[in-house]
Protein backbone atom coordinates (compact mmCIF):
# COMPACT_ATOMS: atom_id res chain seq x y z
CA UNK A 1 0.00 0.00 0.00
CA UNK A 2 2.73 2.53 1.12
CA UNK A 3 4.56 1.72 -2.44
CA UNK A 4 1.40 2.10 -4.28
CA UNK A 5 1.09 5.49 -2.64
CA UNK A 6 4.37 6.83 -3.08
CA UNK A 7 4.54 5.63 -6.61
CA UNK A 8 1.72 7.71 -7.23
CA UNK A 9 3.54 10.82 -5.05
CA UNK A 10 6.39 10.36 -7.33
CA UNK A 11 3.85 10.03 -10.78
CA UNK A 12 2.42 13.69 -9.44
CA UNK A 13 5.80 15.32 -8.80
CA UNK A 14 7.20 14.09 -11.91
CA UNK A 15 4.13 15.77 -13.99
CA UNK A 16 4.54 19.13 -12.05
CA UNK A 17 7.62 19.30 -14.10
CA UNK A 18 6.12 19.24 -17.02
CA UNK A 19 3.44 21.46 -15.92
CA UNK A 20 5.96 24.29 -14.67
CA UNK A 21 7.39 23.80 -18.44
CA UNK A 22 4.28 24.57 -19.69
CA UNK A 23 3.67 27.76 -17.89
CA UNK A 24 7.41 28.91 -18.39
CA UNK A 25 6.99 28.35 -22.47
CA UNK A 26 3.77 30.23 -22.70
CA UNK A 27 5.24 34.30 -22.95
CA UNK A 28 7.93 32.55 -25.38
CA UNK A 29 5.56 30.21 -27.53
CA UNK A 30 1.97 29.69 -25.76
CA UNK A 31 0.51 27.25 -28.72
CA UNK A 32 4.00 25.56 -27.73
CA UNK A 33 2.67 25.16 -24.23
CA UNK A 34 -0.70 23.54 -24.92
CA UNK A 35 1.06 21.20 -26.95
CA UNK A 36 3.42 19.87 -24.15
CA UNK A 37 0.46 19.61 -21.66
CA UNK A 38 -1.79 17.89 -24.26
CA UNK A 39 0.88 15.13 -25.42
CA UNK A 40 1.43 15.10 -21.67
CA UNK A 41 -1.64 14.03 -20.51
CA UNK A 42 -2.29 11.38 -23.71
CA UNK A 43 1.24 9.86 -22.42
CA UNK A 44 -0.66 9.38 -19.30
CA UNK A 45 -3.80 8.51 -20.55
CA UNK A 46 -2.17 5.70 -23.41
CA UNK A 47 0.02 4.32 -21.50
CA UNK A 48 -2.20 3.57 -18.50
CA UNK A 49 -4.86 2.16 -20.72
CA UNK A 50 -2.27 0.11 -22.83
CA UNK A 51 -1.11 -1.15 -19.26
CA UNK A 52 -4.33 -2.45 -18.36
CA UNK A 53 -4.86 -3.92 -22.21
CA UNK A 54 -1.41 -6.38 -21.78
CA UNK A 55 -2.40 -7.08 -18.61
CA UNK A 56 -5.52 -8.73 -19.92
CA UNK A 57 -3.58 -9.69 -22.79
CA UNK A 58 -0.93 -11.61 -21.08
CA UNK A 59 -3.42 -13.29 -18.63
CA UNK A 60 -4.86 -14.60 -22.14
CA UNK A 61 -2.52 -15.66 -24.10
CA UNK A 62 -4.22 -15.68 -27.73
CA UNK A 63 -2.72 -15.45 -31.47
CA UNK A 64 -6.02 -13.70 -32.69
CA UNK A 65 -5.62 -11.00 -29.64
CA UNK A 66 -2.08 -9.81 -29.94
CA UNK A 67 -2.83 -9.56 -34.17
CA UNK A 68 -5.55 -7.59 -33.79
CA UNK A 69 -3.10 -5.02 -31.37
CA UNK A 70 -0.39 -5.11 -33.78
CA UNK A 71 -3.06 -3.97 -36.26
CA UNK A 72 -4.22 -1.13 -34.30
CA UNK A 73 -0.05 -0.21 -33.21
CA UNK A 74 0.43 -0.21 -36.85
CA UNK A 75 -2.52 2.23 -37.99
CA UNK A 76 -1.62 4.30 -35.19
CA UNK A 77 1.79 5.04 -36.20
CA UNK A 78 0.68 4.82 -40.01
CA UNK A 79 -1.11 8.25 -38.93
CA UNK A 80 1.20 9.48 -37.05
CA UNK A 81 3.82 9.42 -39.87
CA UNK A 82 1.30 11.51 -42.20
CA UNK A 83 0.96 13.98 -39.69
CA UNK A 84 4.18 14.92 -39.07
CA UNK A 85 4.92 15.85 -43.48
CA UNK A 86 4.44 19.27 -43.67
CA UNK A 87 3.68 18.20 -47.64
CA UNK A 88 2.39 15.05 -47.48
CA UNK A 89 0.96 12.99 -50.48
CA UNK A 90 -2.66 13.63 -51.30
CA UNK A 91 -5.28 11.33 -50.35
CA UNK A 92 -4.19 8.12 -48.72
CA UNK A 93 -1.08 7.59 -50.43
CA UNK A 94 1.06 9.27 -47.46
CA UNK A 95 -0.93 6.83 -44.93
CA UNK A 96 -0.69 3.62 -46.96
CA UNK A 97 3.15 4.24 -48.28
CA UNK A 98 4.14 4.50 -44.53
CA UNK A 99 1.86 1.80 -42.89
CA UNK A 100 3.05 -0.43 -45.75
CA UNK A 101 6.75 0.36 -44.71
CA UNK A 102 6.21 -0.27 -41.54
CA UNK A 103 4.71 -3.69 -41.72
CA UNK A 104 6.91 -4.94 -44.29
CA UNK A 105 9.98 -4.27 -42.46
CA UNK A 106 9.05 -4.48 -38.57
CA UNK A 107 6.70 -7.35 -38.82
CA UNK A 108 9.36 -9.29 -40.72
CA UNK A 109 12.03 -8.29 -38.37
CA UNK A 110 9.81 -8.98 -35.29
CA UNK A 111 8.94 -12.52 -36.51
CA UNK A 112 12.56 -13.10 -36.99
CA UNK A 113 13.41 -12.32 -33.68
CA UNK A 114 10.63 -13.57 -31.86
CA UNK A 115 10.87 -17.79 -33.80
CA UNK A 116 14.86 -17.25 -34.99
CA UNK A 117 16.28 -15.10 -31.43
CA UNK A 118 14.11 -15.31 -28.88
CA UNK A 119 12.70 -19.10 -29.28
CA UNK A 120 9.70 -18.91 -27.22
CA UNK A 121 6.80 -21.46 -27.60
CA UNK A 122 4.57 -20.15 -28.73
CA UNK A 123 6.41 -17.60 -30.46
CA UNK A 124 3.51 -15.21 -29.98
CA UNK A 125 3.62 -15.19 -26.42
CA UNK A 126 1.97 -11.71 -25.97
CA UNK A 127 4.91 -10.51 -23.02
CA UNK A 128 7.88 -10.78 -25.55
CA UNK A 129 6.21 -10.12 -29.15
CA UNK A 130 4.35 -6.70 -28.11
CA UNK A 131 7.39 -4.32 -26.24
CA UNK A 132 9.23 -5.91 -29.08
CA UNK A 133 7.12 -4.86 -32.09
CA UNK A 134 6.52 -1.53 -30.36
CA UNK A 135 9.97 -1.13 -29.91
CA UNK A 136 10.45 -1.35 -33.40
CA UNK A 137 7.15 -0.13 -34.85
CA UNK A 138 8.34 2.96 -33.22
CA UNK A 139 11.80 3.96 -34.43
CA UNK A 140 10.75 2.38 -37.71
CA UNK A 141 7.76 5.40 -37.76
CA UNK A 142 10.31 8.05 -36.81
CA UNK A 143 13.04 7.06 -39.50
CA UNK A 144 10.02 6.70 -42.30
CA UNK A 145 8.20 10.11 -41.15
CA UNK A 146 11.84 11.65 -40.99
CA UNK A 147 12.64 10.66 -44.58
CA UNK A 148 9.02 11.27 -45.83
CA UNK A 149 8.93 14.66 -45.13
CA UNK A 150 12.90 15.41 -46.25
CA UNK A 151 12.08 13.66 -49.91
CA UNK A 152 8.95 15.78 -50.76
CA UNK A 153 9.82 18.99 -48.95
CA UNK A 154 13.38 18.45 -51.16
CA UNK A 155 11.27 17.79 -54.39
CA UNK A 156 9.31 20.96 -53.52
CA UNK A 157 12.01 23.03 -52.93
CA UNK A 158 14.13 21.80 -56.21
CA UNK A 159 11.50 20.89 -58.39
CA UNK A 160 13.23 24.00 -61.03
CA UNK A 161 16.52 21.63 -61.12
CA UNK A 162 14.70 18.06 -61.14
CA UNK A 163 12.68 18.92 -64.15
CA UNK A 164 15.60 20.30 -65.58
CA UNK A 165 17.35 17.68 -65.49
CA UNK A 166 14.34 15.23 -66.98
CA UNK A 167 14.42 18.05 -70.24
CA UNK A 168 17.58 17.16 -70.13
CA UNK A 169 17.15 13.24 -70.65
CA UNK A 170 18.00 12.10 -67.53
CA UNK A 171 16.01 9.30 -65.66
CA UNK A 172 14.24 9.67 -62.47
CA UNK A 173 17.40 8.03 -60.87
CA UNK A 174 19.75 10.70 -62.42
CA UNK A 175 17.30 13.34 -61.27
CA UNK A 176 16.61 12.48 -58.10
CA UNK A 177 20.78 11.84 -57.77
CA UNK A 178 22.32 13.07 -54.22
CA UNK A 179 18.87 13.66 -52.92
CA UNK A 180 17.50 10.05 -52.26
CA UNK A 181 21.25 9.70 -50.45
CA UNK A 182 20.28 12.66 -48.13
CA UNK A 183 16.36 11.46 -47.55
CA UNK A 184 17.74 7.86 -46.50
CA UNK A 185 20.49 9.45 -44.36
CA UNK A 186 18.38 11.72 -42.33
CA UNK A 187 16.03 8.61 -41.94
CA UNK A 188 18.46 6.86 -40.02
CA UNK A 189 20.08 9.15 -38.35
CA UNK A 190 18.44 8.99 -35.16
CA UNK A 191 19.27 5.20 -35.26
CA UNK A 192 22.77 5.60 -35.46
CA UNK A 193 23.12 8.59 -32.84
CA UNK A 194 21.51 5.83 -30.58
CA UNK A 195 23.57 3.51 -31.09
CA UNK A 196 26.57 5.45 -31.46
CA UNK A 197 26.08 6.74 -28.34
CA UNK A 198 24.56 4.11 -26.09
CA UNK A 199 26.32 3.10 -23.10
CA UNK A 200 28.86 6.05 -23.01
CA UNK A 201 26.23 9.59 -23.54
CA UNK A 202 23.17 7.52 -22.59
CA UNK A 203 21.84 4.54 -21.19
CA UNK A 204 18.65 2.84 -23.74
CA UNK A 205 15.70 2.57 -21.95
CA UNK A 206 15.18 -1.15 -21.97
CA UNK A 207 18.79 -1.63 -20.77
CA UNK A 208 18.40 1.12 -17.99
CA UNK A 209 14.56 -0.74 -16.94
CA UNK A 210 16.02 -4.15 -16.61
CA UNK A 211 18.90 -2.91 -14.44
CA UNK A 212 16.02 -1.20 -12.14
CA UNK A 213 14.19 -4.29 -12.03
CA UNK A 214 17.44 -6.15 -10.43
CA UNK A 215 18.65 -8.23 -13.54
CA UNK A 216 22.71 -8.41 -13.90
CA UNK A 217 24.01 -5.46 -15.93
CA UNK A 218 26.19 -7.86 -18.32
CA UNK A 219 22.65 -9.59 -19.25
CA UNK A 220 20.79 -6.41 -19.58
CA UNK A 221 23.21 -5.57 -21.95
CA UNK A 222 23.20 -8.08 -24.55
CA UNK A 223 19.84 -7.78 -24.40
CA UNK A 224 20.17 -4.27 -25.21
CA UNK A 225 22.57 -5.41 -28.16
CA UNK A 226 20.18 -7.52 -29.64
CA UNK A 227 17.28 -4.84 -29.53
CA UNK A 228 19.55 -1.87 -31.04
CA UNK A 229 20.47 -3.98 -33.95
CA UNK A 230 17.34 -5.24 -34.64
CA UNK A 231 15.65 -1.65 -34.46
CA UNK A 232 18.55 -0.91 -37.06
CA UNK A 233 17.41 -3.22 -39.44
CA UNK A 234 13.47 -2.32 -39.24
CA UNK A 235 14.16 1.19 -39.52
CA UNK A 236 16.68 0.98 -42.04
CA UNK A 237 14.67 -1.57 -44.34
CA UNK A 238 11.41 0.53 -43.27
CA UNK A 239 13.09 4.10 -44.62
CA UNK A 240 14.58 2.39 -47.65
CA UNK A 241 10.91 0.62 -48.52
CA UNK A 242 9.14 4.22 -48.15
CA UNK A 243 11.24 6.04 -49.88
CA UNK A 244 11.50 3.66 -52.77
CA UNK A 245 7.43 3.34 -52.93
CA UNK A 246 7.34 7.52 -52.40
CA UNK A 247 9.70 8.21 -55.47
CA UNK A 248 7.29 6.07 -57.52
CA UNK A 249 4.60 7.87 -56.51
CA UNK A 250 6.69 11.41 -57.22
CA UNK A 251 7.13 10.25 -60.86
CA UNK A 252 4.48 8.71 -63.76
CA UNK A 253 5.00 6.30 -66.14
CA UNK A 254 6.52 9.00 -68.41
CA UNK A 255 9.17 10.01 -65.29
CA UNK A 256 7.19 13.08 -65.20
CA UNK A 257 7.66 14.87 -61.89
CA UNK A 258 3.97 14.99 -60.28
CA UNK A 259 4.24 17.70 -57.44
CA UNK A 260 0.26 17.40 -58.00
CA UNK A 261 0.54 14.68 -55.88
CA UNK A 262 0.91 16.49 -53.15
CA UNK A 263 -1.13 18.89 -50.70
CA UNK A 264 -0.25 21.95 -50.82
């Protein structure tokens, strides 16, 4: 009872810090501040319902149950990546090049790990196939909205020298030439400033929860290993995938450049 109650003391004085954010951002950006309190209080409000969710979920351990949460994990950060383009493509293009990504690449790379690394039987088990797919559902939507929003806002901004260089004769590849380098780049760059980082600027957040929870550092760590490089491939497959299937989309049959495509 007493570590129920100071758990929630701690919860309190931990969101009073965010609070006193809040009212120190309003004179310098005040829609700034309403945005911190509001993604504030859906942390809270997600995470406590998604508690009680694999709570239920692991009591019942169920194949049908944990697909039909993957499902909802995926169009939930399908959105999430066509909200954050500032030009995104028109209609549902943005959402289904991005939720296609993302299940191509960290579905595959979950399944892999969960039968090929992990082992478990059933390889579904609910406590192991969830954190895991979220772990990677999630840097796989940052890396894909990341590189989303470079490649368009890029094709925007040079569409004078890209269609110059189609007059020219050259093919979208030729046209599109140190760009799709840059878009893939800044889609995996918060991957590798994790990872080139971890353990000497900051301790990852799975690493740093299992040492709380008293397991041995040196098994925490390989752990951690495992994760990080697995998040590297999802993200890096899931970046590559979208910004193949965007170009596409950027370009007709005729390699015509199609800025139409996009909202304005």
């Amino acid at each position: 009872m007493r570590t129920a109650e100071r758990q929630r003391g701690v919860a309190l004085i931990t969101a009073l810090l965010v609070v006193a954010l809040a009212l120190t951002s309003v004179r310098i950006y005040p829609g700034l501040a309403k945005q911190l309190l509001v993604a504030a209080l859906r942390t809270a409000i997600q995470l406590t319902l998604i508690g009680l969710v694999l709570k239920t979920l692991f009591a019942h351990s169920s194949l049908m149950w944990v697909a039909v949460l993957s499902g909802v994990m995926l169009a939930v950060a399908g959105r999430e990546v066509v909200v954050r383009q500032q030009r995104r493509f028109a209609g549902g293009w943005g959402y289904a090049i991005g939720t296609v990504s993302m299940f191509t690449s960290s579905f595959t790379v979950a399944l892999f790990a969960l039968i090929v690394v992990v082992g478990n039987d059933p390889w579904y088990q609910p406590q192991y196939a969830i954190p895991l797919l979220g772990m990677l559902l999630g840097n796989t939507m940052n890396g894909i909205a990341l590189a989303l929003d470079r490649l368009t806002q890029t094709a925007w901004d040079q569409r004078d020298t890209i269609e110059a260089r189609l007059m020219l004769g050259h093919s979208t590849a030729q046209a599109l030439s140190g760009i799709r380098q840059q878009v893939f780049r800044s889609g995996l760059i918060p991957i590798i400033n994790a990872m080139a980082t971890a353990g000497i600027v900051s301790l990852p957040g799975m690493m740093t929860g299992q040492i709380l929870a008293g397991a041995p550092p040196v098994e925490a760590v390989k752990y951690q290993i495992m994760i990080m490089f697995l998040i590297a491939g999802g993200a890096g497959f899931g970046t590559l995938a979208a910004v193949r299937l965007s170009v596409r989309r950027l370009f007709d049959e005729r390699e015509r450049l199609r800025l139409d495509r996009l909202q304005r």
